[in-house]
Protein backbone atom coordinates (compact mmCIF):
# COMPACT_ATOMS: atom_id res chain seq x y z
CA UNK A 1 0.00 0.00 0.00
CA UNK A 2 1.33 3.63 -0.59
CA UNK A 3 2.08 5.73 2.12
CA UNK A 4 -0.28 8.22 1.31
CA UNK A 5 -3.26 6.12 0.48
CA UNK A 6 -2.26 4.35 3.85
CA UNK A 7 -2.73 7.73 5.81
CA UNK A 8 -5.69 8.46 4.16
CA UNK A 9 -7.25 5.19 4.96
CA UNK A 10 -6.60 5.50 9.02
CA UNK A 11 -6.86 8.06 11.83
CA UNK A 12 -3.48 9.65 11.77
CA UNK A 13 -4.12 11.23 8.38
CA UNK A 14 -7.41 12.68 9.45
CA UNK A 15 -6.26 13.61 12.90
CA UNK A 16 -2.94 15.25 11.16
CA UNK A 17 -4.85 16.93 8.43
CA UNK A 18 -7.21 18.70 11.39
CA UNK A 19 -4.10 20.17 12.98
CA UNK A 20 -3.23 23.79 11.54
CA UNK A 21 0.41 22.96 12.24
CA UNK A 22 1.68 19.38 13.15
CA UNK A 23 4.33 21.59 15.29
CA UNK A 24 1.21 23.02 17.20
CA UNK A 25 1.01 19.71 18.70
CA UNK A 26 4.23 20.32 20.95
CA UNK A 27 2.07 22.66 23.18
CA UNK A 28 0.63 19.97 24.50
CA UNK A 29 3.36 18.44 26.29
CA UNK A 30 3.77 19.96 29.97
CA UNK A 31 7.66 21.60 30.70
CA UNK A 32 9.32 20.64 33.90
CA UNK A 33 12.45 19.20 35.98
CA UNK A 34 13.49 15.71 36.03
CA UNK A 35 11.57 14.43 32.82
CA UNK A 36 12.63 12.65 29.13
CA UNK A 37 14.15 15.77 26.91
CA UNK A 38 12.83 15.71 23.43
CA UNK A 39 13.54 17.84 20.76
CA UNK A 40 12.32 18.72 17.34
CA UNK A 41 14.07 20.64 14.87
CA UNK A 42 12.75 21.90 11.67
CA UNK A 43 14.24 23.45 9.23
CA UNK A 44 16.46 23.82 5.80
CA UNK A 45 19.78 22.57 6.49
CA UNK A 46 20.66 19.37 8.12
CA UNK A 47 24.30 20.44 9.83
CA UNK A 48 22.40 23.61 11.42
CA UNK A 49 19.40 21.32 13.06
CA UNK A 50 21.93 18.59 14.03
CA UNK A 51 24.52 20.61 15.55
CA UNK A 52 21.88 23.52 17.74
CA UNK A 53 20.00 20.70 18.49
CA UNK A 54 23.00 18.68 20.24
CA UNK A 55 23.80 22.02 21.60
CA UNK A 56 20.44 22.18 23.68
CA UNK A 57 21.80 18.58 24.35
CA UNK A 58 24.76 19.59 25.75
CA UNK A 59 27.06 19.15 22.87
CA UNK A 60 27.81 15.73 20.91
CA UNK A 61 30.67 16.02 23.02
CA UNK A 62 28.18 14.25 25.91
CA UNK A 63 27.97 11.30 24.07
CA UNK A 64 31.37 11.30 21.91
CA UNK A 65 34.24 10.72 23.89
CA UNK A 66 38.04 10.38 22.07
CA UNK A 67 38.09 6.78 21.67
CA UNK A 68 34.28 5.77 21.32
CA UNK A 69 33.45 3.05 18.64
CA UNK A 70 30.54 4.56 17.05
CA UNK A 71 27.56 2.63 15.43
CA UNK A 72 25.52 4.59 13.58
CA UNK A 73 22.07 2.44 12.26
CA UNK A 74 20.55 4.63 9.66
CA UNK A 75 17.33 2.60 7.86
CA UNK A 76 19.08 1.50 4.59
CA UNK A 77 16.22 -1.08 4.17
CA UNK A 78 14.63 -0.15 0.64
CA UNK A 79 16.63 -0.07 -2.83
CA UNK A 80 15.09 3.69 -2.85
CA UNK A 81 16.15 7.25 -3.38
CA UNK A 82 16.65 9.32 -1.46
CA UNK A 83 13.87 11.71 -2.27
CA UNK A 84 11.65 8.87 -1.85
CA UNK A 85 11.42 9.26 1.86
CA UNK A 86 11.94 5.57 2.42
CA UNK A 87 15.49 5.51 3.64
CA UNK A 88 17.09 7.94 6.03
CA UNK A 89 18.36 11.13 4.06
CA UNK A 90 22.52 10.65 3.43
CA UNK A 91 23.11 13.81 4.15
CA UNK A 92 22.44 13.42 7.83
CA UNK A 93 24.24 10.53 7.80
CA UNK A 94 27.19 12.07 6.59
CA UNK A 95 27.08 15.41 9.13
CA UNK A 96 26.52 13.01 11.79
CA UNK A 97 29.72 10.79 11.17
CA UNK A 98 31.40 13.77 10.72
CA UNK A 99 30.73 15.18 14.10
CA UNK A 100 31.70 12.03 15.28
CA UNK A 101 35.10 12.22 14.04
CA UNK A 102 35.24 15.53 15.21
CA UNK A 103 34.89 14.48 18.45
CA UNK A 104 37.51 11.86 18.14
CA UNK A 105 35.66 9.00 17.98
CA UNK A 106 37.72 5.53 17.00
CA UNK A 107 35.33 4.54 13.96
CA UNK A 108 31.89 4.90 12.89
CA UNK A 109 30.28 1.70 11.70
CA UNK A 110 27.44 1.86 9.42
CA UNK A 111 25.31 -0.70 8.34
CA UNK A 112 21.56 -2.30 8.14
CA UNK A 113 19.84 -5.57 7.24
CA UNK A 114 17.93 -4.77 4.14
CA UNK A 115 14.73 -5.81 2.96
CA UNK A 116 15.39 -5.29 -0.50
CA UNK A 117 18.65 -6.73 -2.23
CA UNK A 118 21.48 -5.46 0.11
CA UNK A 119 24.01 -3.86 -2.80
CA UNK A 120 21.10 -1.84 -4.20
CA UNK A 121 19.60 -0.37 -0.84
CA UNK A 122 23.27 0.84 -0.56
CA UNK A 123 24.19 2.51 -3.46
CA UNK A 124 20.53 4.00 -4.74
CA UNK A 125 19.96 5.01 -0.83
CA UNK A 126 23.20 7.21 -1.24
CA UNK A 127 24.52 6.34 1.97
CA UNK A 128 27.13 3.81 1.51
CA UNK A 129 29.33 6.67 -0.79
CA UNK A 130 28.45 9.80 1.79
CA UNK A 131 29.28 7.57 5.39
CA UNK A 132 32.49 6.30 2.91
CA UNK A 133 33.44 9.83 1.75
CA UNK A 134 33.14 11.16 5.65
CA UNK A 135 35.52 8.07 6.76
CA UNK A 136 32.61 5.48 7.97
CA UNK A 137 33.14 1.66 8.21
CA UNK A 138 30.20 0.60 5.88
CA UNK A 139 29.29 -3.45 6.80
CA UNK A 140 27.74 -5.76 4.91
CA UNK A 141 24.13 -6.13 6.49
CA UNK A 142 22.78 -9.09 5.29
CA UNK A 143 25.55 -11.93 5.59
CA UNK A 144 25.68 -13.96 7.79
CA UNK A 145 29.64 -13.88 9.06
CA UNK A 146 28.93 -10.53 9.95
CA UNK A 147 26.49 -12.12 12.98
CA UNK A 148 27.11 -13.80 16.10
CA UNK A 149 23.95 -15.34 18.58
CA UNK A 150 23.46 -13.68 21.38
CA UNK A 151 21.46 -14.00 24.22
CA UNK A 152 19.19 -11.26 25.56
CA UNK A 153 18.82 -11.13 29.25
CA UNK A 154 15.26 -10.00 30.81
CA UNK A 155 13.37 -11.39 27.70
CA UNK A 156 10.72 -13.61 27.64
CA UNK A 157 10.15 -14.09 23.31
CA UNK A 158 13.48 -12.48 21.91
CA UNK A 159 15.77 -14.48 24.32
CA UNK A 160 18.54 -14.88 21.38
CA UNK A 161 19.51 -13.61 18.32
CA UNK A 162 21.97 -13.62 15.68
CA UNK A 163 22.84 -9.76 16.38
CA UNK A 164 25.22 -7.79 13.95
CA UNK A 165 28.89 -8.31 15.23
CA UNK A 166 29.46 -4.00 15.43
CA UNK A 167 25.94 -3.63 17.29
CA UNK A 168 26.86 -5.75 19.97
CA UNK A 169 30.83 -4.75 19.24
CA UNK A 170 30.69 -0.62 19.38
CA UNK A 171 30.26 1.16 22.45
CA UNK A 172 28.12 3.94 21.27
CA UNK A 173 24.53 3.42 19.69
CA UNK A 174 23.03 6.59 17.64
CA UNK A 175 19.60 5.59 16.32
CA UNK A 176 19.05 7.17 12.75
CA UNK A 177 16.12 5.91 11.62
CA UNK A 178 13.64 8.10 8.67
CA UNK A 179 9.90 8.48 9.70
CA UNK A 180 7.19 5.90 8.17
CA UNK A 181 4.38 4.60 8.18
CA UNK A 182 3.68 0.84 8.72
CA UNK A 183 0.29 -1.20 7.89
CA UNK A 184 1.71 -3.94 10.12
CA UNK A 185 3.19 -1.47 13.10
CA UNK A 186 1.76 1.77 12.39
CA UNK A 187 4.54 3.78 12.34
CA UNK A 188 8.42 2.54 11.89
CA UNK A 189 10.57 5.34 13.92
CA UNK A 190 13.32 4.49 15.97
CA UNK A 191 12.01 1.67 17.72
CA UNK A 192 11.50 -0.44 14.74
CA UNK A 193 14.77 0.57 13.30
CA UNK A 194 16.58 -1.73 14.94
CA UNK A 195 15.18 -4.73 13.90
CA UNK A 196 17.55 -4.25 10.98
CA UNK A 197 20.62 -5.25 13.33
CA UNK A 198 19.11 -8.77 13.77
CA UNK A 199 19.78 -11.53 11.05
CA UNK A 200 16.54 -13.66 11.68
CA UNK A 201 13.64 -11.16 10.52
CA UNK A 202 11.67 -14.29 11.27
CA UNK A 203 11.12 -13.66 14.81
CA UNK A 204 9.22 -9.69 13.45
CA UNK A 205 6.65 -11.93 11.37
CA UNK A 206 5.42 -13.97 14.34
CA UNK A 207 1.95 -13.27 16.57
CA UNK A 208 4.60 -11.86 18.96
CA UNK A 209 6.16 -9.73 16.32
CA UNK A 210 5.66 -6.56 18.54
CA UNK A 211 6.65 -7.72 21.77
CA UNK A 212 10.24 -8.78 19.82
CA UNK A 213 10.53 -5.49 18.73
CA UNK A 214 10.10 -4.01 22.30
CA UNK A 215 12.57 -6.64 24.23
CA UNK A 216 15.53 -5.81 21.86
CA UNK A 217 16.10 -2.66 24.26
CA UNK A 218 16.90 -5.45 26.84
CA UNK A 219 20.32 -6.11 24.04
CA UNK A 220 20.96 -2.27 24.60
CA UNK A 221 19.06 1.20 23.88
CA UNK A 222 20.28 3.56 21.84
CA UNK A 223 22.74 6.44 23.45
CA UNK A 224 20.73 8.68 20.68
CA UNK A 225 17.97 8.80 18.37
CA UNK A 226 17.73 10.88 15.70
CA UNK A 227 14.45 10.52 13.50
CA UNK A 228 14.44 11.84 10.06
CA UNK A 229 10.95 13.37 10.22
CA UNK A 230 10.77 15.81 7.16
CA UNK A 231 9.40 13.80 4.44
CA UNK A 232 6.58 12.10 6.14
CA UNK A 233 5.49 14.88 7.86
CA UNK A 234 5.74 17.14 4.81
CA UNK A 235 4.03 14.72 2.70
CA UNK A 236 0.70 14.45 5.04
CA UNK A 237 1.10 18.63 6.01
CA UNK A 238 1.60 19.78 2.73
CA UNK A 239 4.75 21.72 3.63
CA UNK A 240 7.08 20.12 1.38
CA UNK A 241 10.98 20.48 1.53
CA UNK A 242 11.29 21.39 5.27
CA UNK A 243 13.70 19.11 7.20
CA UNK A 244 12.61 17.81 10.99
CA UNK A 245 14.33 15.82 12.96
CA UNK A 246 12.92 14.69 16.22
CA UNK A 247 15.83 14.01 18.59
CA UNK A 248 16.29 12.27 22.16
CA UNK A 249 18.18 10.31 24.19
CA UNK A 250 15.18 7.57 25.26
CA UNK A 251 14.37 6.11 21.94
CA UNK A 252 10.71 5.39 22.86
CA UNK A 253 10.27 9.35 23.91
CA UNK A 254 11.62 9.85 20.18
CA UNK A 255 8.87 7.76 19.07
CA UNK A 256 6.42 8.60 21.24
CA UNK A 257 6.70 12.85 20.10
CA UNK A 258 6.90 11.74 16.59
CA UNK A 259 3.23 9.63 16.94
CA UNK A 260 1.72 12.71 18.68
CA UNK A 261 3.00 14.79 15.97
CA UNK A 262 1.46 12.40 13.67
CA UNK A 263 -1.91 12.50 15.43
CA UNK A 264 -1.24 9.41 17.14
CA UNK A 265 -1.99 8.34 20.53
CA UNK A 266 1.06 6.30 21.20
CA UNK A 267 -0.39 3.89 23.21
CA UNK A 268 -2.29 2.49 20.32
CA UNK A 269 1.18 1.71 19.02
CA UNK A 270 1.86 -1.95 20.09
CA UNK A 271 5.55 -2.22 20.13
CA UNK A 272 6.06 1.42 21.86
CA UNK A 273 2.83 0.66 24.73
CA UNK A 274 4.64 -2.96 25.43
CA UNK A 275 8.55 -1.26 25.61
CA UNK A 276 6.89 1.56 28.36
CA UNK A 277 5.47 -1.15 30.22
CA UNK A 278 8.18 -2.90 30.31
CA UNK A 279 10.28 -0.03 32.08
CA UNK A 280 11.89 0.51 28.43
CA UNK A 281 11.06 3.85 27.84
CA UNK A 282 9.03 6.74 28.10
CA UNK A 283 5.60 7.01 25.97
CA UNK A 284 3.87 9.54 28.28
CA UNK A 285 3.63 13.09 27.28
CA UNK A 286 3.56 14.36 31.06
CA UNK A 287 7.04 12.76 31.57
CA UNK A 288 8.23 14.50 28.35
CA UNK A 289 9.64 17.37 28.32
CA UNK A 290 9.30 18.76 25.24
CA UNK A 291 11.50 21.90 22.87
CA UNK A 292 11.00 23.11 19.51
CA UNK A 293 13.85 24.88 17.43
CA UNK A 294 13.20 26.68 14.44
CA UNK A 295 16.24 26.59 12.19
């Protein structure tokens, strides 16, 4: 189904197409001490949004230290353009590994287990020749040597995996995932991104498929998530060429801001209601506090 005829066929596109201004939605969340920072940027220029939004963060510098092994797990999953809003953009990719480096980090390590033919998602995604041109390690997703089992301590359905060999290697996790809709999830944000760092996709096509997707954060979380917002949001808004990112350092907050932005009640989101429960991460908006930046 296309994205667009999805939306029109369920609430969120009704309940986004009410809203004068999907950024109007950020009023709602209640400011205070002691609660899940979230922050959406929107804007023209990737490197501006990125870098005054880890700013607010406290610099990249907070999670970067000389020495880190980065992994950076854009969604790579689709032998699309970029323009088609179904990978994450390559340009953030790039900034981002660039900052890294700038920060002295030991190597960034890129790489995602595709749903379409591996090479393809790649090279049409633009990716693999930006993270190679800013000095990123760019893994093969999709073979098998490149994955080790694991077990996964605190599950009760994902209790092993074959996990990708720098996910469970690096010692810094940034979450890069592009905003989409999903018949099957609902939405596919940061959360669901990392289902590509597993080799057996089998265990996201069972009844439990959800709950899998929920106990990965029991692996490890992400240090940051950084959802590539623009195109979705532009597509059911009608503003069209504006950049958002939504950025945080609890990937189901991420998630959460980018549903109610949506016009989604996150709890109606299966994976994201089961990982709160679950002590996982924040979905509620009165433990978010929420920031907009206008770039």
């Amino acid at each position: 189904m296309r994205r667009r005829d999805f939306l029109r066929k369920t609430s969120m596109g009704t309940a986004f197409a009410c809203s004068t201004s999907f950024f109007s939605a950020a009023s709602s969340f209640v400011s205070g001490t002691r609660k899940t920072k979230v922050i959406v940027a929107r804007g023209n220029d990737y490197q501006q949004l990125f870098d005054r939004t880890l700013s607010e963060m406290g610099g990249l510098s907070r999670f970067v230290k000389e020495g880190t092994l980065v992994v950076l797990k854009p969604d790579i999953s689709r032998n699309a353009l970029p323009e088609e809003g179904l990978t994450t953009h390559p340009l953030l990719v790039k900034h981002i590994t660039k900052q890294c480096y700038k920060n002295k980090c030991k190597a960034v390590y890129v790489f995602d287990h595709c749903i379409d033919e591996w090479t393809k998602c790649y090279k049409n995604s633009g990716i693999e020749r930006v993270a190679k041109d800013a000095a990123a390690k760019v893994l093969p997703g999709n073979h098998e040597l490149f994955f080790r089992g694991q077990d996964i301590p605190g599950a009760s359905v994902l209790t092993r995996a074959r996990i990708h060999n720098a996910f469970s290697d690096g010692s810094l996790l940034i979450d890069v995932p592009v905003l989409k809709t999903d018949p099957e999830t609902i939405i596919s944000g940061g959360l669901k991104n990392l289902t590509g760092c597993i080799l057996d996709q089998d265990f996201y096509r069972q009844a439990a498929a959800n709950r899998c997707i929920a106990e990965f954060l029991y692996y490890k979380k992400p240090d940051l998530t950084v959802i590539d917002a623009g195109h979705l949001l532009s597509t059911v808004s009608g503003k069209s060429g504006e950049h958002v990112l939504i950025i945080s350092a609890d990937v189901v907050a991420a998630d959460a801001v980018a549903c109610r932005l949506m016009g989604i009640d996150p709890f109606t989101v299966e994976h994201l209601k089961i990982a709160a429960e679950l002590g996982l991460g924040i979905l509620s908006d009165t433990e978010i506090e929420m920031k907009n930046i206008v770039g």
